[in-house]
N, C-alpha and C. Protein backbone atom coordinates (compact mmCIF):
# COMPACT_ATOMS: atom_id res chain seq x y z
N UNK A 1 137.68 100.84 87.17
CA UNK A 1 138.75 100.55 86.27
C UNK A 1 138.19 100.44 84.86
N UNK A 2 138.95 101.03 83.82
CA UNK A 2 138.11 101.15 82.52
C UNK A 2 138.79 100.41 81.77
N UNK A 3 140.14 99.74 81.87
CA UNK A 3 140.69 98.66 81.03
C UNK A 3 140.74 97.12 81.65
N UNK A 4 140.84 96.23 81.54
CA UNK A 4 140.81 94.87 81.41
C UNK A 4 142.13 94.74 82.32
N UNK A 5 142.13 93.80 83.12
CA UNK A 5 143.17 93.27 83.55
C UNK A 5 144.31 92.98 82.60
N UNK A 6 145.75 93.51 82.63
CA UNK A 6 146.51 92.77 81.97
C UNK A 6 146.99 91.26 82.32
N UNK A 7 147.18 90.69 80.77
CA UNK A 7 147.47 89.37 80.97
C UNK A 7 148.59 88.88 82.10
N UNK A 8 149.09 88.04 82.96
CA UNK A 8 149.83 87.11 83.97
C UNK A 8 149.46 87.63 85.03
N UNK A 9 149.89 87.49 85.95
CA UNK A 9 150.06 87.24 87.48
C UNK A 9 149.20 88.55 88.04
N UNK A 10 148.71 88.53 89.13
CA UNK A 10 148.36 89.76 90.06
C UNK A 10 149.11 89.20 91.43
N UNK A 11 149.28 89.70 91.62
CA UNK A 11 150.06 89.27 93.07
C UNK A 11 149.57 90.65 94.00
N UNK A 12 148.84 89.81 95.50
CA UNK A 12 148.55 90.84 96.84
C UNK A 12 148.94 90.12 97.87
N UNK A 13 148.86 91.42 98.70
CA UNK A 13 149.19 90.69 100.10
C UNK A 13 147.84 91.54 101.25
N UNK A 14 147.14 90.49 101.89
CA UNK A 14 145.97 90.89 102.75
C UNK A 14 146.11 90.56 104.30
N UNK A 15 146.04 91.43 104.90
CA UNK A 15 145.87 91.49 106.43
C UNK A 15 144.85 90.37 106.46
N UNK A 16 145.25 88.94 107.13
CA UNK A 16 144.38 88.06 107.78
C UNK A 16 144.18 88.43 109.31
N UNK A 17 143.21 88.30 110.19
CA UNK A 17 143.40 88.28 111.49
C UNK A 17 142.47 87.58 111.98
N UNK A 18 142.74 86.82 113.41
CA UNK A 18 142.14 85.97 113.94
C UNK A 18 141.44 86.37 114.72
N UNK A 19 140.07 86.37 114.97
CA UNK A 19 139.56 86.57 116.18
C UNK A 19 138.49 85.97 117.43
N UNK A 20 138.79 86.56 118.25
CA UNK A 20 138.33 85.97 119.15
C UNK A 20 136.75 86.24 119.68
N UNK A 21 136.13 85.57 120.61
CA UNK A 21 134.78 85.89 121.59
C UNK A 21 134.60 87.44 121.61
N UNK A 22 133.71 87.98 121.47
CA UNK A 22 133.51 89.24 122.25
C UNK A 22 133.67 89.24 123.38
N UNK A 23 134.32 90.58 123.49
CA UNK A 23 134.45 90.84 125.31
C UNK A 23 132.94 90.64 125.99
N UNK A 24 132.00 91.65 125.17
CA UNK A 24 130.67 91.98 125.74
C UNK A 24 129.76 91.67 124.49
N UNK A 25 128.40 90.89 124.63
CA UNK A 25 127.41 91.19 124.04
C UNK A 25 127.25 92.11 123.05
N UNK A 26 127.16 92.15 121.87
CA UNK A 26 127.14 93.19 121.11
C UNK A 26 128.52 93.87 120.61
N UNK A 27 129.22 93.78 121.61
CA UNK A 27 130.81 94.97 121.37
C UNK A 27 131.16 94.20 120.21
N UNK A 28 132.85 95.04 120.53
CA UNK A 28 133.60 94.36 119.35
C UNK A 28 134.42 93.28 119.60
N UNK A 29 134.93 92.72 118.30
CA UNK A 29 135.62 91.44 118.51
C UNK A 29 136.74 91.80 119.02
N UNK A 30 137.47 90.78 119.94
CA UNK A 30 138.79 90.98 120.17
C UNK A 30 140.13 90.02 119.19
N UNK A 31 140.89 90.69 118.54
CA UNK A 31 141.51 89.98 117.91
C UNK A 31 142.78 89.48 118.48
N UNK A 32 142.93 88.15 118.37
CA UNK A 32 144.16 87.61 118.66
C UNK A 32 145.64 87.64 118.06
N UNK A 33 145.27 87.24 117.06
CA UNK A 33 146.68 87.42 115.89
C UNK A 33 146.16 87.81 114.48
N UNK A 34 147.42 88.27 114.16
CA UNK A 34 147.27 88.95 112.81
C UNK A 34 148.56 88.26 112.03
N UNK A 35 147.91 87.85 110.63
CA UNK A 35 149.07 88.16 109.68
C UNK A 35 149.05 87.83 107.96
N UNK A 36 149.96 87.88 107.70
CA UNK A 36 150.13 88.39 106.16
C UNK A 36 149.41 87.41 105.23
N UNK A 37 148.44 87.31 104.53
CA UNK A 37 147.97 86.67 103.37
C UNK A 37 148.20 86.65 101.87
N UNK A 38 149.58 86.26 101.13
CA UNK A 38 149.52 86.26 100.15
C UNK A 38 148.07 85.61 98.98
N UNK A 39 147.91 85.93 98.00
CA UNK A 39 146.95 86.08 96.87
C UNK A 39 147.79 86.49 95.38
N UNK A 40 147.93 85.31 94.83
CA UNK A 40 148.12 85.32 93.88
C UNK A 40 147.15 84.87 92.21
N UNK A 41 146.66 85.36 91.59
CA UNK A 41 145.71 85.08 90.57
C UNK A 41 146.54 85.27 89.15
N UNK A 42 145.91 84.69 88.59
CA UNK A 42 146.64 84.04 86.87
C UNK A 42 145.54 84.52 86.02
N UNK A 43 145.71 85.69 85.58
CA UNK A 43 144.85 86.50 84.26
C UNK A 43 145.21 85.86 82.85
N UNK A 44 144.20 84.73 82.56
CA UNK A 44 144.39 84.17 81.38
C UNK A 44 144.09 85.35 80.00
N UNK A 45 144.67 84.88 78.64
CA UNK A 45 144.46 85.77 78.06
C UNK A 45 143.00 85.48 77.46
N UNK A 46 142.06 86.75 77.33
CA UNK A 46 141.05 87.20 76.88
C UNK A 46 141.13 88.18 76.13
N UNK A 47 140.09 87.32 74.76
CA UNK A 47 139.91 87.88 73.52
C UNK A 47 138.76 87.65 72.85
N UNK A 48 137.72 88.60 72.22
CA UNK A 48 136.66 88.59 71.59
C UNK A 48 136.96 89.68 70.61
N UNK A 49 136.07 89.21 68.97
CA UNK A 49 135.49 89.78 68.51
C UNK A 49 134.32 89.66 67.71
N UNK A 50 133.61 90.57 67.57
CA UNK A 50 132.24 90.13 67.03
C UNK A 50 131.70 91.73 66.02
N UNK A 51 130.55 91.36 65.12
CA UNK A 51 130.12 92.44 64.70
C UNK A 51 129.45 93.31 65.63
N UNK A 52 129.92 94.64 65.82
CA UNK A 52 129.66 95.82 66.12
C UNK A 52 127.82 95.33 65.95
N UNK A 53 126.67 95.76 67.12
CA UNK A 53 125.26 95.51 67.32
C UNK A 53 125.28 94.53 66.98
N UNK A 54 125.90 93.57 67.47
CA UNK A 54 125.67 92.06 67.71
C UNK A 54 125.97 91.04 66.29
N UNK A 55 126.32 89.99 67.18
CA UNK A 55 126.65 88.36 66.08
C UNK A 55 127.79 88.33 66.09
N UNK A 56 128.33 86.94 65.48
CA UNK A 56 129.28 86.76 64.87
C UNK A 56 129.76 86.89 63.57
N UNK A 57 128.98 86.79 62.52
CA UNK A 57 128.53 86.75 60.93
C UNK A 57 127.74 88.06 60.27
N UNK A 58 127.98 88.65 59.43
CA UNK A 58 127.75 89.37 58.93
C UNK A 58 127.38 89.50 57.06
N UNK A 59 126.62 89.63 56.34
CA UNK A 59 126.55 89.87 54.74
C UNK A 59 126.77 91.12 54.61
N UNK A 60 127.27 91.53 53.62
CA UNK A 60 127.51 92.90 53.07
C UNK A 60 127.12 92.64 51.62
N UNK A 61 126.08 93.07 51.10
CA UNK A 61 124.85 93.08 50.06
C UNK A 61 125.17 93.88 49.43
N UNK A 62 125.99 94.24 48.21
CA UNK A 62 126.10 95.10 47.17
C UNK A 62 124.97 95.28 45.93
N UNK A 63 123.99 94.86 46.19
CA UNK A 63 122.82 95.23 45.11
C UNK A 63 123.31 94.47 43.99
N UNK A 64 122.78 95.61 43.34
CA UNK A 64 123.24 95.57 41.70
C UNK A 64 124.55 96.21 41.96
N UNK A 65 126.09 95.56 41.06
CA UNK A 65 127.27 95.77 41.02
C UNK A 65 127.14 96.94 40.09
N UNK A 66 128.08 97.93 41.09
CA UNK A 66 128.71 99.03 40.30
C UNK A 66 129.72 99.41 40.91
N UNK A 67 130.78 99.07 40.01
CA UNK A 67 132.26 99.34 39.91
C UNK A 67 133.08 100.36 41.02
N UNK A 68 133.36 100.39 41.92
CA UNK A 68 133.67 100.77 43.03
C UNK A 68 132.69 101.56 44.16
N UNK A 69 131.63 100.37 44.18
CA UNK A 69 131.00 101.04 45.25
C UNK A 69 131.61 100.09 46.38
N UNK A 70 130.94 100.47 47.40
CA UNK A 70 131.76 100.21 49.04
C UNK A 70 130.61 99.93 50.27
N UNK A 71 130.99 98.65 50.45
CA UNK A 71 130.15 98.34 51.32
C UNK A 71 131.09 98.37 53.51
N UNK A 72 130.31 98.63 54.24
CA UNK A 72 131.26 98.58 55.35
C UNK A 72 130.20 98.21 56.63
N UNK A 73 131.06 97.76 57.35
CA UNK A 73 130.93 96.93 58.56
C UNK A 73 131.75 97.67 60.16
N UNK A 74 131.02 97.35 60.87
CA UNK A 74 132.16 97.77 62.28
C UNK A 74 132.24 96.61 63.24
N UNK A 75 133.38 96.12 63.45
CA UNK A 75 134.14 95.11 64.19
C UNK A 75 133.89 95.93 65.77
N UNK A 76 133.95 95.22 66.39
CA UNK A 76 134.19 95.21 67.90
C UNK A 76 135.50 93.77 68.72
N UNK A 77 136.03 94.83 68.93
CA UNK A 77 137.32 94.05 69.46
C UNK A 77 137.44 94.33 71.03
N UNK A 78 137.49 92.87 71.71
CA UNK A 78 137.90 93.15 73.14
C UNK A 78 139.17 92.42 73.63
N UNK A 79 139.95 92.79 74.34
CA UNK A 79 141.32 91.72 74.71
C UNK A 79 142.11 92.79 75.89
N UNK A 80 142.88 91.82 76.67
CA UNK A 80 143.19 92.06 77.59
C UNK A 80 144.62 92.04 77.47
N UNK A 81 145.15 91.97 76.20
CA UNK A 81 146.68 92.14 75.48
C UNK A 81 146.77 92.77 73.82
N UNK A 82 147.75 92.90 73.72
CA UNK A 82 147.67 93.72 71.99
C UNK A 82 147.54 92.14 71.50
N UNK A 83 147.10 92.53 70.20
CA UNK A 83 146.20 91.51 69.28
C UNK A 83 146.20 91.96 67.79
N UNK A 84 146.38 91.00 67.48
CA UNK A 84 146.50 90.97 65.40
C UNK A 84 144.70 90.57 64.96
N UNK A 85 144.80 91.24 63.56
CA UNK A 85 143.46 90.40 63.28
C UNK A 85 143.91 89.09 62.11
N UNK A 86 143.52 88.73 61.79
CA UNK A 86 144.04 87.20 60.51
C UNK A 86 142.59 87.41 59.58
N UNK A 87 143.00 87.61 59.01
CA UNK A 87 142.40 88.44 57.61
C UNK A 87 142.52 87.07 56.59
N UNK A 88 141.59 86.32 56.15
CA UNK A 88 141.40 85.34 54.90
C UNK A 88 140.17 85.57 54.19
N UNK A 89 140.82 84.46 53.06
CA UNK A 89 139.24 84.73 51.56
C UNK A 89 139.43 83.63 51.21
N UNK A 90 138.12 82.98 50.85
CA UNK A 90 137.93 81.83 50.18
C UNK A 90 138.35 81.72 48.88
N UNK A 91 138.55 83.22 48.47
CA UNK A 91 138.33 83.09 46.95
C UNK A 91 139.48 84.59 46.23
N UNK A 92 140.62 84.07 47.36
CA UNK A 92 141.84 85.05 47.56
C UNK A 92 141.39 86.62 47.10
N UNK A 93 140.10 87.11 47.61
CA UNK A 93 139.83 88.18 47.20
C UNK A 93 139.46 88.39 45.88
N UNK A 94 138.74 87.74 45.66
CA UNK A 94 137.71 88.11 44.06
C UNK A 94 136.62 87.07 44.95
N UNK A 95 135.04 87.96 44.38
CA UNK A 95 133.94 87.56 44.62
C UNK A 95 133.28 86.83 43.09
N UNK A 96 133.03 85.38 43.39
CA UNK A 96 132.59 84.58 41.95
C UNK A 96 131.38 84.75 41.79
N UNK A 97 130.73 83.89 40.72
CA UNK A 97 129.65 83.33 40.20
C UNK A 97 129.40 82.58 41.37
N UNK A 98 128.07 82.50 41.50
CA UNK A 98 127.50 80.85 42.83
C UNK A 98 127.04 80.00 41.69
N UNK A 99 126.17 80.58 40.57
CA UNK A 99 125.34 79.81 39.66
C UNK A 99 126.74 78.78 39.02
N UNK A 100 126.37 77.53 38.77
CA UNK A 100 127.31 76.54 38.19
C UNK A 100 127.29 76.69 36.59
N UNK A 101 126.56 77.39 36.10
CA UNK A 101 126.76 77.80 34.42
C UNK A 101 127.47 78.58 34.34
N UNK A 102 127.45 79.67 35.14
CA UNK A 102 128.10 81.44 35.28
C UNK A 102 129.84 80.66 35.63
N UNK A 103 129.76 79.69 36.34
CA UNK A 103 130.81 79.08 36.73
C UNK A 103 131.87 78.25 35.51
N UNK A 104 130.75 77.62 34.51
CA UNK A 104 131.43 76.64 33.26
C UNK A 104 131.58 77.88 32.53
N UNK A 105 131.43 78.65 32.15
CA UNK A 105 132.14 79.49 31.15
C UNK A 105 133.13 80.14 31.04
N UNK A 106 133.87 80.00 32.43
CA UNK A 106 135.17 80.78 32.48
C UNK A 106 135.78 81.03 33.46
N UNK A 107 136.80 81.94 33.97
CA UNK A 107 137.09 82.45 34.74
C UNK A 107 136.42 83.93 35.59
N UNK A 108 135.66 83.83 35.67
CA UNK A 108 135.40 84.79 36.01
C UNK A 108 135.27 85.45 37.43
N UNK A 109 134.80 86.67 37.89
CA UNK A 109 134.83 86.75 38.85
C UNK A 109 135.06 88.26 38.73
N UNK A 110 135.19 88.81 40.51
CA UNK A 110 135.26 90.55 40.89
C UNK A 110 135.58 90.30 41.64
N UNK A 111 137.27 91.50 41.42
CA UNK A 111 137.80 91.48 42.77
C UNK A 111 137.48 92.52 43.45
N UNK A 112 137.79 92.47 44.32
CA UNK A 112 137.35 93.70 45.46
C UNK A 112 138.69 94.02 46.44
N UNK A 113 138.70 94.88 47.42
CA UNK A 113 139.47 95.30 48.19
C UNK A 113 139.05 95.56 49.30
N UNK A 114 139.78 95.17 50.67
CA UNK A 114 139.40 95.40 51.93
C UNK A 114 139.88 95.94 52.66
N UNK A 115 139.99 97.19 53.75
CA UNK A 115 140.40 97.94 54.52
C UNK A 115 139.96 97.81 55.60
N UNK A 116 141.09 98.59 56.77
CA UNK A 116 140.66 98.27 58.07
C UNK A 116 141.01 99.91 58.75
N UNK A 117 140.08 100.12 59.80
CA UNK A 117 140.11 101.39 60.26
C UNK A 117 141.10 102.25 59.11
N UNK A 118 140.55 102.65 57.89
CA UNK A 118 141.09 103.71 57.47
C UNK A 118 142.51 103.69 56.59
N UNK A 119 143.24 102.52 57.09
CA UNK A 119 144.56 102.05 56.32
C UNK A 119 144.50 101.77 54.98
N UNK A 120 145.20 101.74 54.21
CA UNK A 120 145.73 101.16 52.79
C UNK A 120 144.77 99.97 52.81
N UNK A 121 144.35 99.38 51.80
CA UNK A 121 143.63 98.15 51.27
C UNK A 121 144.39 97.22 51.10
N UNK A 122 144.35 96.15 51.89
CA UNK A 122 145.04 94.54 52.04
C UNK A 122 144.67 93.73 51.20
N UNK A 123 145.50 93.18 50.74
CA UNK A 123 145.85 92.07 49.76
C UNK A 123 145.27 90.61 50.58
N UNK A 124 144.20 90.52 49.92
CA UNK A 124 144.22 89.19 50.11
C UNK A 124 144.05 87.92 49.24
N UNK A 125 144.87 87.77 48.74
CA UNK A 125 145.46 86.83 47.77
C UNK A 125 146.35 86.00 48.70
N UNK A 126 146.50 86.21 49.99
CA UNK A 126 147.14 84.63 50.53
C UNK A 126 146.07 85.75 51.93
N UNK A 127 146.23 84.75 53.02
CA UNK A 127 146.26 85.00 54.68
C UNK A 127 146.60 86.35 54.77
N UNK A 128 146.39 87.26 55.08
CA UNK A 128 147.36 88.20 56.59
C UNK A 128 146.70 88.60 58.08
N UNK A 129 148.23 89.22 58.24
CA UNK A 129 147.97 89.26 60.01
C UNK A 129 147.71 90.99 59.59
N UNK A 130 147.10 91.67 60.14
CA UNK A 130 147.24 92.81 60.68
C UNK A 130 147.37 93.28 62.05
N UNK A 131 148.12 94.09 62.49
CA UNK A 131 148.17 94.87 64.13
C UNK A 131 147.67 96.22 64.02
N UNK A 132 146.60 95.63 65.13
CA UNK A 132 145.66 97.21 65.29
C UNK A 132 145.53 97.22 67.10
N UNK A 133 145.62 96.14 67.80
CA UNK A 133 145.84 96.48 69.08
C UNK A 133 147.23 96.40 69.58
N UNK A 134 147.96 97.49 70.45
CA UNK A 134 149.09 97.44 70.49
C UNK A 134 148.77 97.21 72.09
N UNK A 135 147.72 97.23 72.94
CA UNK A 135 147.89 96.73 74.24
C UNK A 135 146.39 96.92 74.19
N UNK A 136 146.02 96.37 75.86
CA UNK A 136 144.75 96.69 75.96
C UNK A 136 143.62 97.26 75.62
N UNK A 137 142.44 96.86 75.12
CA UNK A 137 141.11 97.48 74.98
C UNK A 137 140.37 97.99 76.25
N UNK A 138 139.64 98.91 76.18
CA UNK A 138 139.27 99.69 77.26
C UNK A 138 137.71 98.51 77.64
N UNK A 139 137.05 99.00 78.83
CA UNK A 139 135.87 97.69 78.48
C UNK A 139 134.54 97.81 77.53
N UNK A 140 134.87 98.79 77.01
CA UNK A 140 133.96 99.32 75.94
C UNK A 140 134.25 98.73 74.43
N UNK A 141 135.50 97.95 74.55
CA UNK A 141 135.94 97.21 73.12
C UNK A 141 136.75 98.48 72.66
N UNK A 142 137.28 97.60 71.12
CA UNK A 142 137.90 98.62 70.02
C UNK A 142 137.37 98.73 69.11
N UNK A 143 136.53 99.90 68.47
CA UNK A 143 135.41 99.59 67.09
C UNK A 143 137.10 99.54 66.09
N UNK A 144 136.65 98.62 65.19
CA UNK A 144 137.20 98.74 63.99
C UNK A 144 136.37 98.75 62.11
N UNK A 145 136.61 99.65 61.56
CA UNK A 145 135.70 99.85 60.68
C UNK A 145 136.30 99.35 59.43
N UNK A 146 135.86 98.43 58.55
CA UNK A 146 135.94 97.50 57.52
C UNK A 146 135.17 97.89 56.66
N UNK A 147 136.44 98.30 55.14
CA UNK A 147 135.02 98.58 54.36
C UNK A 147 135.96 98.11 53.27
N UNK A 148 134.49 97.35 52.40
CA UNK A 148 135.13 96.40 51.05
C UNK A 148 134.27 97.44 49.94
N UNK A 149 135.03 97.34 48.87
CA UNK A 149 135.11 97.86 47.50
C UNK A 149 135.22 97.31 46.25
N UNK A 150 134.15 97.37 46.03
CA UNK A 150 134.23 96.12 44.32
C UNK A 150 135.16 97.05 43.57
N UNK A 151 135.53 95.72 42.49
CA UNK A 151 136.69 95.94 41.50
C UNK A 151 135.83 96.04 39.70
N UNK A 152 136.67 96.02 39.44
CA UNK A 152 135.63 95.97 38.03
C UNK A 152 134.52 95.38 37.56
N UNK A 153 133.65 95.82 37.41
CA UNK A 153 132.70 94.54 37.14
C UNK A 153 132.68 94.12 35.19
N UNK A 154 133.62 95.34 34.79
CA UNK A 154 133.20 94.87 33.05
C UNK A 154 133.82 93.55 32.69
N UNK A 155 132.76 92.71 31.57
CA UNK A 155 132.91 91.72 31.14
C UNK A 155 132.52 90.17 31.79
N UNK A 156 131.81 91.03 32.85
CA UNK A 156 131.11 89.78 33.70
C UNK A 156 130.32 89.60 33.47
N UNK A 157 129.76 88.17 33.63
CA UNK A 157 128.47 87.36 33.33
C UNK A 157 127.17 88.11 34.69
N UNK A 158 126.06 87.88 34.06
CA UNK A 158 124.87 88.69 34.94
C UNK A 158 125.02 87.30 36.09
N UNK A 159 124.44 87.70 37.21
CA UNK A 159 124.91 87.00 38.14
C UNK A 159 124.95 87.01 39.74
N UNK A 160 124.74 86.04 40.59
CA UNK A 160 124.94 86.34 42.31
C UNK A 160 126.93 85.85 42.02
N UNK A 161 127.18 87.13 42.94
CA UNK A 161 128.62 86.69 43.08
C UNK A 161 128.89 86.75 44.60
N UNK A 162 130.18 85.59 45.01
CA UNK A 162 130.63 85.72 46.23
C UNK A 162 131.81 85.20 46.67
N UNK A 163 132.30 85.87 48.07
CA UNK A 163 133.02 85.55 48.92
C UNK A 163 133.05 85.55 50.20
N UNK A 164 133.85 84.65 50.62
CA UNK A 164 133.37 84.43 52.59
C UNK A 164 134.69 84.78 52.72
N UNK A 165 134.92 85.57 53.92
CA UNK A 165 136.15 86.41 54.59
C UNK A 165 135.90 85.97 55.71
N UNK A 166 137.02 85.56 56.11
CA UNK A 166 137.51 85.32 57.61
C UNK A 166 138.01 86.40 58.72
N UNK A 167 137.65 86.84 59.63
CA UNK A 167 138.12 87.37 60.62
C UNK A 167 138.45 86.73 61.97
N UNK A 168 139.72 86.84 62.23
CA UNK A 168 139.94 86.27 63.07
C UNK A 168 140.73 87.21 64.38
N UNK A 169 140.70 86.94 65.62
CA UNK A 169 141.31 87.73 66.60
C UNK A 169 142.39 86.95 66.92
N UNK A 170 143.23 87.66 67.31
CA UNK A 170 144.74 86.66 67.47
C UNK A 170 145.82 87.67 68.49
N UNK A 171 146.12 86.75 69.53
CA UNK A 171 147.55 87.46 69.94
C UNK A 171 148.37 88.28 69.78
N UNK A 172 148.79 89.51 70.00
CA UNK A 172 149.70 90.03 69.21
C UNK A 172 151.42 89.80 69.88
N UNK A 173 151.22 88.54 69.91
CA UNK A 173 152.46 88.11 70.53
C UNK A 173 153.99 88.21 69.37
């Protein structure tokens, strides 16, 4: 089987039978009665994701900033139902200053943009959900490929800049 159990119930029914002494040494059993064995099992829902060649956590290291370069990642998604991802930013999608001087002088900062397998670039300036599993993952997972894109860098202070992004796996209930 190459997909995952779907989520609730399995329900079987198994030939029980009773048996008895051997007739003879060695032979076969003799069976007395037979009958129906219900089996019922409860497929909780199961869900993982993690970075594609292992972990949970990942950096994406843009060097020295230049203005729409693109850094990318591959997700591995497993679930045994369709599933959303929950997409957050610490820093609603602009990457800051860390240094606390780079920090007192202003507002500053680079925004960037994030994509998922190939789609339009998501806003993250609040939370979102995205749907990319519409049912089961096979047991090989679902690669999903993530790739972020700096935004302008003119008028920024020299500097380590950052942001922490959340990925999250979620129900697609």
């Amino acid at each position: 089987m190459d997909r995952w159990s779907d989520l609730g119930r399995i329900r079987i029914s198994l030939p029980l039978a009773f048996i008895t002494e051997r007739q003879e040494a060695g032979g076969p059993y003799k069976k007395a009665a037979e009958a129906p064995l219900g089996v019922a099992i409860a497929v909780n829902s199961q869900m993982t994701l993690a970075v594609a060649g292992g972990g949970r956590k990942t950096t994406l290291n843009f060097g020295d900033f230049v203005e729409g370069a693109t850094r990318s990642v591959r997700l591995l998604a497993y679930s045994n139902q369709g599933f959303n991802l929950v997409v957050s930013s610490d820093n609603a999608g602009v990457m800051k200053p860390i240094e606390s001087a780079a920090l007192a002088g202003g507002p500053w900062g680079v925004a960037y943009t994030i994509a998922f397998n190939g789609a339009p670039p998501v806003d993250l300036s609040q939370q979102r959900t995205i749907s990319l599993g519409r049912g089961a993952t096979t047991k090989a997972g679902l690669i999903i490929p993530v790739d972020v894109q700096a935004g302008s860098i003119k008028g920024q202070p020299a500097g380590f800049y950052r942001d922490v992004i959340t990925i999250a796996i979620d129900p697609g209930f």
